[in-house]
Structures are given as structure tokens and as C-alpha cells.
C-alpha atoms as a PDB file:
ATOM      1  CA  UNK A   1     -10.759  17.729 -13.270  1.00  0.00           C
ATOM      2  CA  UNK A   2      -9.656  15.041 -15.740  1.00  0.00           C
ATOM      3  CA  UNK A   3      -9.110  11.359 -15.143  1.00  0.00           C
ATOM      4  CA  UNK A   4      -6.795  11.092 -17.958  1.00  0.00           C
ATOM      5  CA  UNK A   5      -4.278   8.289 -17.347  1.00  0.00           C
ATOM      6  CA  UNK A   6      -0.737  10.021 -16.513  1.00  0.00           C
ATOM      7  CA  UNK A   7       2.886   8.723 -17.356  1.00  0.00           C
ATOM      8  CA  UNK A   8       5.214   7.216 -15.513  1.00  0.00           C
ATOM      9  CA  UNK A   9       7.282  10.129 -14.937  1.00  0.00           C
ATOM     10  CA  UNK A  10       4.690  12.764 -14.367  1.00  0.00           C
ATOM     11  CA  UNK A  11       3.678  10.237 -11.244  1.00  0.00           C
ATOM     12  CA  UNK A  12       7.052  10.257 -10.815  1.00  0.00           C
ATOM     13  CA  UNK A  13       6.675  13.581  -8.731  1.00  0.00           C
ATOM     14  CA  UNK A  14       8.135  15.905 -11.230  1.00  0.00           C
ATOM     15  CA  UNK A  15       9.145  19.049  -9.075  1.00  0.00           C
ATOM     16  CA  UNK A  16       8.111  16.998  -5.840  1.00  0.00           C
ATOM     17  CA  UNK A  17      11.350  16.899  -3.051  1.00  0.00           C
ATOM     18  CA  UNK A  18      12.134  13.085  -2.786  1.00  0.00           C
ATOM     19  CA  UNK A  19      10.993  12.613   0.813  1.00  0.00           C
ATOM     20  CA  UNK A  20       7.668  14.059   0.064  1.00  0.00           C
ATOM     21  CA  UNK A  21       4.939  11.312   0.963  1.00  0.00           C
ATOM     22  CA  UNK A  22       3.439   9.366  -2.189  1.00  0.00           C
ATOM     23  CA  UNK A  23       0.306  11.572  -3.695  1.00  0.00           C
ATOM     24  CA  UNK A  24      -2.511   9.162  -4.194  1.00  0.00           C
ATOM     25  CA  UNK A  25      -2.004   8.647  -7.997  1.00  0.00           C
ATOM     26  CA  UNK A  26       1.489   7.060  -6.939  1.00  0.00           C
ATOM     27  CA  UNK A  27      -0.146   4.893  -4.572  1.00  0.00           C
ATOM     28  CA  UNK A  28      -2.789   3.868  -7.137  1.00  0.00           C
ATOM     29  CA  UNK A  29      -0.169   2.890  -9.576  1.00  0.00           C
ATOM     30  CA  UNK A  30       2.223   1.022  -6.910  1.00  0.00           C
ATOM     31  CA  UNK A  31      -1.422  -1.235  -6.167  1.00  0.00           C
ATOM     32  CA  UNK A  32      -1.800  -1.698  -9.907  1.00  0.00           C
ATOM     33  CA  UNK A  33       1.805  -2.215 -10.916  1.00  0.00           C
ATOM     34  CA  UNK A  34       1.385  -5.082  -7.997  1.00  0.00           C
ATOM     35  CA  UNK A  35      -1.693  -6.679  -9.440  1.00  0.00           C
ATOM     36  CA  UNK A  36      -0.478  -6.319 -13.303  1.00  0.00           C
ATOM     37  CA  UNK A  37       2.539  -8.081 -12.528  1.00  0.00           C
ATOM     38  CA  UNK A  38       2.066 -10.348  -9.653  1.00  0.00           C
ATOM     39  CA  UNK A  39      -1.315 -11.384  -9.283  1.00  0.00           C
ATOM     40  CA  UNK A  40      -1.827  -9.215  -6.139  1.00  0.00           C
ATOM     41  CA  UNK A  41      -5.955  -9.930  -6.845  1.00  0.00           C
ATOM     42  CA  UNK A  42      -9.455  -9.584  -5.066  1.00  0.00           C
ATOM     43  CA  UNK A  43      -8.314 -12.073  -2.422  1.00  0.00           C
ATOM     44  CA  UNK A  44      -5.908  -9.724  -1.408  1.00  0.00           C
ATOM     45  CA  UNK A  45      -4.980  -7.144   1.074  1.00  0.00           C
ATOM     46  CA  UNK A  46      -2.778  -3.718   1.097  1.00  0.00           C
ATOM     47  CA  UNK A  47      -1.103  -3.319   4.794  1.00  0.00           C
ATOM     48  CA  UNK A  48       1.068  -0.418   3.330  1.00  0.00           C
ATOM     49  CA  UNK A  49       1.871   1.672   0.599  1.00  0.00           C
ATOM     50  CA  UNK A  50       4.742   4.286   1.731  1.00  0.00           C
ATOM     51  CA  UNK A  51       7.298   5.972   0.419  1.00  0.00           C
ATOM     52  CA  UNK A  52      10.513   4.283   0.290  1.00  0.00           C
ATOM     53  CA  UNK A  53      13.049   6.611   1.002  1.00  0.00           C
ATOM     54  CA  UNK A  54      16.210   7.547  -0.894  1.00  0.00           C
ATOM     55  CA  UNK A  55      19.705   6.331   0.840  1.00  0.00           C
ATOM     56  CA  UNK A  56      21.897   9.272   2.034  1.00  0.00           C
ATOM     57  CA  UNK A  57      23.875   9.469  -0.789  1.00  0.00           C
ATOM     58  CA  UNK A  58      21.042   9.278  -3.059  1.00  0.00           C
ATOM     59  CA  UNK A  59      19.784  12.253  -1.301  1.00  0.00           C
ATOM     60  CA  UNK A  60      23.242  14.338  -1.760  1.00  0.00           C
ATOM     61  CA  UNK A  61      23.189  14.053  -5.092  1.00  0.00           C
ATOM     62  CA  UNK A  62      19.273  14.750  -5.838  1.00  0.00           C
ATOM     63  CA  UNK A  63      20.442  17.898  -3.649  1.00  0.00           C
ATOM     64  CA  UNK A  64      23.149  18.564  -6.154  1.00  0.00           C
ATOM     65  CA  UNK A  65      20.600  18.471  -9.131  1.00  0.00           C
ATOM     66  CA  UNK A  66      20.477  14.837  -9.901  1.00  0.00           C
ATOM     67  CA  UNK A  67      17.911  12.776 -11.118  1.00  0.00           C
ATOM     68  CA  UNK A  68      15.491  11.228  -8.797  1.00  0.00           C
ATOM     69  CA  UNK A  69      13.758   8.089  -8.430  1.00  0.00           C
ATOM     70  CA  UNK A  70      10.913   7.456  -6.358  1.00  0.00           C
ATOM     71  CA  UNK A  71      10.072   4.424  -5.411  1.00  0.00           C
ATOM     72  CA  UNK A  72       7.513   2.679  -2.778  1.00  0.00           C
ATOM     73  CA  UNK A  73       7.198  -0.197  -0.082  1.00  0.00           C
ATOM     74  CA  UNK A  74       4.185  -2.145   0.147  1.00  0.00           C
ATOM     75  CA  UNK A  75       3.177  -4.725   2.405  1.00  0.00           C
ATOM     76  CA  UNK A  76       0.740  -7.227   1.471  1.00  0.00           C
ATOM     77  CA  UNK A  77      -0.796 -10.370   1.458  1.00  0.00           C
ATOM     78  CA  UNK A  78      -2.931 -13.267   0.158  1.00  0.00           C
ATOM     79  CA  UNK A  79      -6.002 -13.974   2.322  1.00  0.00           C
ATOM     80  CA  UNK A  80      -6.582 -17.212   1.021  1.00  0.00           C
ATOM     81  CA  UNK A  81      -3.028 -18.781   2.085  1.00  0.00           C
ATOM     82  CA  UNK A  82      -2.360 -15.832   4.569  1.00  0.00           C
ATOM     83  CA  UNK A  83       0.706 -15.262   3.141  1.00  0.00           C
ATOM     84  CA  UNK A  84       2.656 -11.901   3.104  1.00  0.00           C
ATOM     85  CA  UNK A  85       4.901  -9.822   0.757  1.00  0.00           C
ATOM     86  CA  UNK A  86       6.750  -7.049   0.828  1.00  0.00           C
ATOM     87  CA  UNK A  87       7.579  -5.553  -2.233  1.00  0.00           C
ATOM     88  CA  UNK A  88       9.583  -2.357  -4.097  1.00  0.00           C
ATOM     89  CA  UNK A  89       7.978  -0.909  -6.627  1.00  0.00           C
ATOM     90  CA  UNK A  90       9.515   1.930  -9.074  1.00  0.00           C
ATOM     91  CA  UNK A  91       7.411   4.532  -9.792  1.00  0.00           C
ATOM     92  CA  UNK A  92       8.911   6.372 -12.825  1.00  0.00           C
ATOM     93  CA  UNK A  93       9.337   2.564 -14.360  1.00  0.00           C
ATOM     94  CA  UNK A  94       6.248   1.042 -13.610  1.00  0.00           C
ATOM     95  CA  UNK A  95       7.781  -2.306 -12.636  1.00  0.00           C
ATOM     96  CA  UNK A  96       8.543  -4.192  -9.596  1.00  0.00           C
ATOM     97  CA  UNK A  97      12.200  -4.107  -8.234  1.00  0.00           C
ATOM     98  CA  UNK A  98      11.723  -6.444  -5.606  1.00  0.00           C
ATOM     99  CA  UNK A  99       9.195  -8.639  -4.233  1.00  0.00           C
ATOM    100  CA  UNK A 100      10.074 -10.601  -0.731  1.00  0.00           C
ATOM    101  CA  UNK A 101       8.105 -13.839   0.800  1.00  0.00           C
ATOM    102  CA  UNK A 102       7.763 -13.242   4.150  1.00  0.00           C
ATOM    103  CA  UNK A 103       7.340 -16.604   5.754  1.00  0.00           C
ATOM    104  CA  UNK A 104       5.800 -16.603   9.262  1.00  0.00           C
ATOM    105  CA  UNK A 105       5.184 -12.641   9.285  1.00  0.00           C
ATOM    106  CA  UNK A 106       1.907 -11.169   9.958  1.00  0.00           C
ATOM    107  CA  UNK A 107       0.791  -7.934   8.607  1.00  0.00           C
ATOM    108  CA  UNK A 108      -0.696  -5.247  10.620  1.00  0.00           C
ATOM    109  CA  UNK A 109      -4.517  -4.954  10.679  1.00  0.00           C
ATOM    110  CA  UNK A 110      -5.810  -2.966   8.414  1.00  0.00           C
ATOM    111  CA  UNK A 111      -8.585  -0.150   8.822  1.00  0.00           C
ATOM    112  CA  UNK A 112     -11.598  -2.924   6.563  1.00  0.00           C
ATOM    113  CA  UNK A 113     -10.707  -5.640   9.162  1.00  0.00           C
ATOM    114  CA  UNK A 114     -10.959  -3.749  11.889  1.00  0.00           C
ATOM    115  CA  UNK A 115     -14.710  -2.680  10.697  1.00  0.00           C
ATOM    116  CA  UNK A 116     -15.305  -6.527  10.185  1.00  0.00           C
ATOM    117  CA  UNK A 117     -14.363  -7.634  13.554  1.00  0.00           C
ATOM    118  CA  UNK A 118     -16.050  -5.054  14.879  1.00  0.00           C
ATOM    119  CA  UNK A 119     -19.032  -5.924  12.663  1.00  0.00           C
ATOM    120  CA  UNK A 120     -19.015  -9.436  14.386  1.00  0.00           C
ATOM    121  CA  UNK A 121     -18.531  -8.819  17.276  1.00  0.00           C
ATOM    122  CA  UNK A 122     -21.345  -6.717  17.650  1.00  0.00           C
ATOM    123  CA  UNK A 123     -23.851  -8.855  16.005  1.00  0.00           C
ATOM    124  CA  UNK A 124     -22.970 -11.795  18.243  1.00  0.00           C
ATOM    125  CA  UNK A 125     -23.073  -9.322  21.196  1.00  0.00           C
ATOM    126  CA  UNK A 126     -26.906  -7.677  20.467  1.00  0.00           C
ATOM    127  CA  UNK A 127     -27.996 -11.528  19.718  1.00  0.00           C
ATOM    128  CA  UNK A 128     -26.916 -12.305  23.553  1.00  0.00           C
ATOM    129  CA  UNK A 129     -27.458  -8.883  25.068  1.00  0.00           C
ATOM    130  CA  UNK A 130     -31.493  -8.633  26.971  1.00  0.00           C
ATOM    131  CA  UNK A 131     -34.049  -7.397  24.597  1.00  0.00           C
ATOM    132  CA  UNK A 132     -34.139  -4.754  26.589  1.00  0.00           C
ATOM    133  CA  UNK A 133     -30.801  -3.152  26.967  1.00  0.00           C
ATOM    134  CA  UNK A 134     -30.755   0.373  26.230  1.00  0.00           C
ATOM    135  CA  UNK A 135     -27.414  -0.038  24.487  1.00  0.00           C
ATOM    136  CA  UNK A 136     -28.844  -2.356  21.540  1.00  0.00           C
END
């Protein structure tokens, strides 16, 4: 297996229908199209990465043999000011189509902070729990 960089339109999902889910290479490039061109850095955090799926008519005419374009959704946000994003990202262009401040919003936890809490939790917990608790 090679980890030759690919082009934009074989992560397009050449020969992929247009409702399949993004592959992992498409949601590598959606998290480095958002950190090439808007600073989406360490101090940040992915909620989502999905597909974002084609309108109706969009779909007709992919059916009919038209061109497709996929495109994803991501969530995210800035730790440090704990503000969030949502932005559209094209996949055969490699560029941003839309990126959304989303002003009082609070993304979903994510899978890393859950593991944190949990890490915290459960320190403070054994530091109060008996020395001799079975459970420590």
C-alpha cells in the first residue's frame, strides 16, 4: 500500500454513488482543506466530518449520467475562544464553499473529551475513595 498523495478528483469518489459515506482520505482532506485555508489549528476540535448530501435534483441528474460533486459538512471549533463553525467543503476542488460562525452554539462532545472527563473524574475520585476500596 502506497501513501502517495491523490488528486482532487480521484478523492472525489470516482465510480462511488453520491450518497455513499466519505472514505477516510475524503475526510482527511476536508480536515486539511480546513486548516490550509482557515486556520482550523492544534487548538482546535473536529465535531463532524459527514457527507453533505446532494439536493434532489442534483441526485436526478447524477442518475441520468451527470457529473457529481461531493462535498462535506464539518462542525468545528476553536477551544481557546470556544467558538464554533460549520463549514462546506468541496472535495473535487479542494476549497471551502462556505464557512458559518455559529454564535452561541455548542458542539457535541466528542469521543477525546469524553476520555478526558472521564480521565478527571476518576483521578479526583481514587484520591477521595478509602485506600482500601476494592474498586481503586
Amino acid at each position: 500500500m502506497t501513501n502517495s498523495p491523490k488528486t482532487p478528483e480521484a478523492l472525489a469518489g470516482a465510480g462511488a454513488h453520491p450518497l455513499d459515506p466519505l472514505t477516510a482520505e475524503e475526510i482527511r482532506q476536508v480536515a486539511s482543506v480546513l486548516r490550509r485555508d482557515r486556520g482550523v489549528g492544534d487548538g482546535w476540535r473536529f465535531a463532524s466530518i459527514e457527507l453533505r448530501e446532494p439536493a434532489k435534483d442534483a441526485l436526478a441528474a447524477l442518475a441520468a449520467g451527470g457529473p457529481g460533486r461531493r462535498q462535506a459538512l464539518a462542525v468545528c471549533w476553536d477551544r481557546g475562544s470556544g467558538q464554533a463553525y460549520r463549514a462546506v467543503v468541496s472535495i473535487a476542488d479542494g476549497e471551502v464553499t462556505a464557512w458559518e460562525h455559529l454564535p452561541g452554539q455548542q458542539p457535541n462532545i466528542t469521543a477525546d473529551e469524553w476520555h478526558e472527563c472521564t480521565r478527571r473524574w476518576s483521578q479526583r475520585w481514587r484520591g477521595a475513595a478509602s485506600p482500601t476500596c476494592r474498586w481503586c
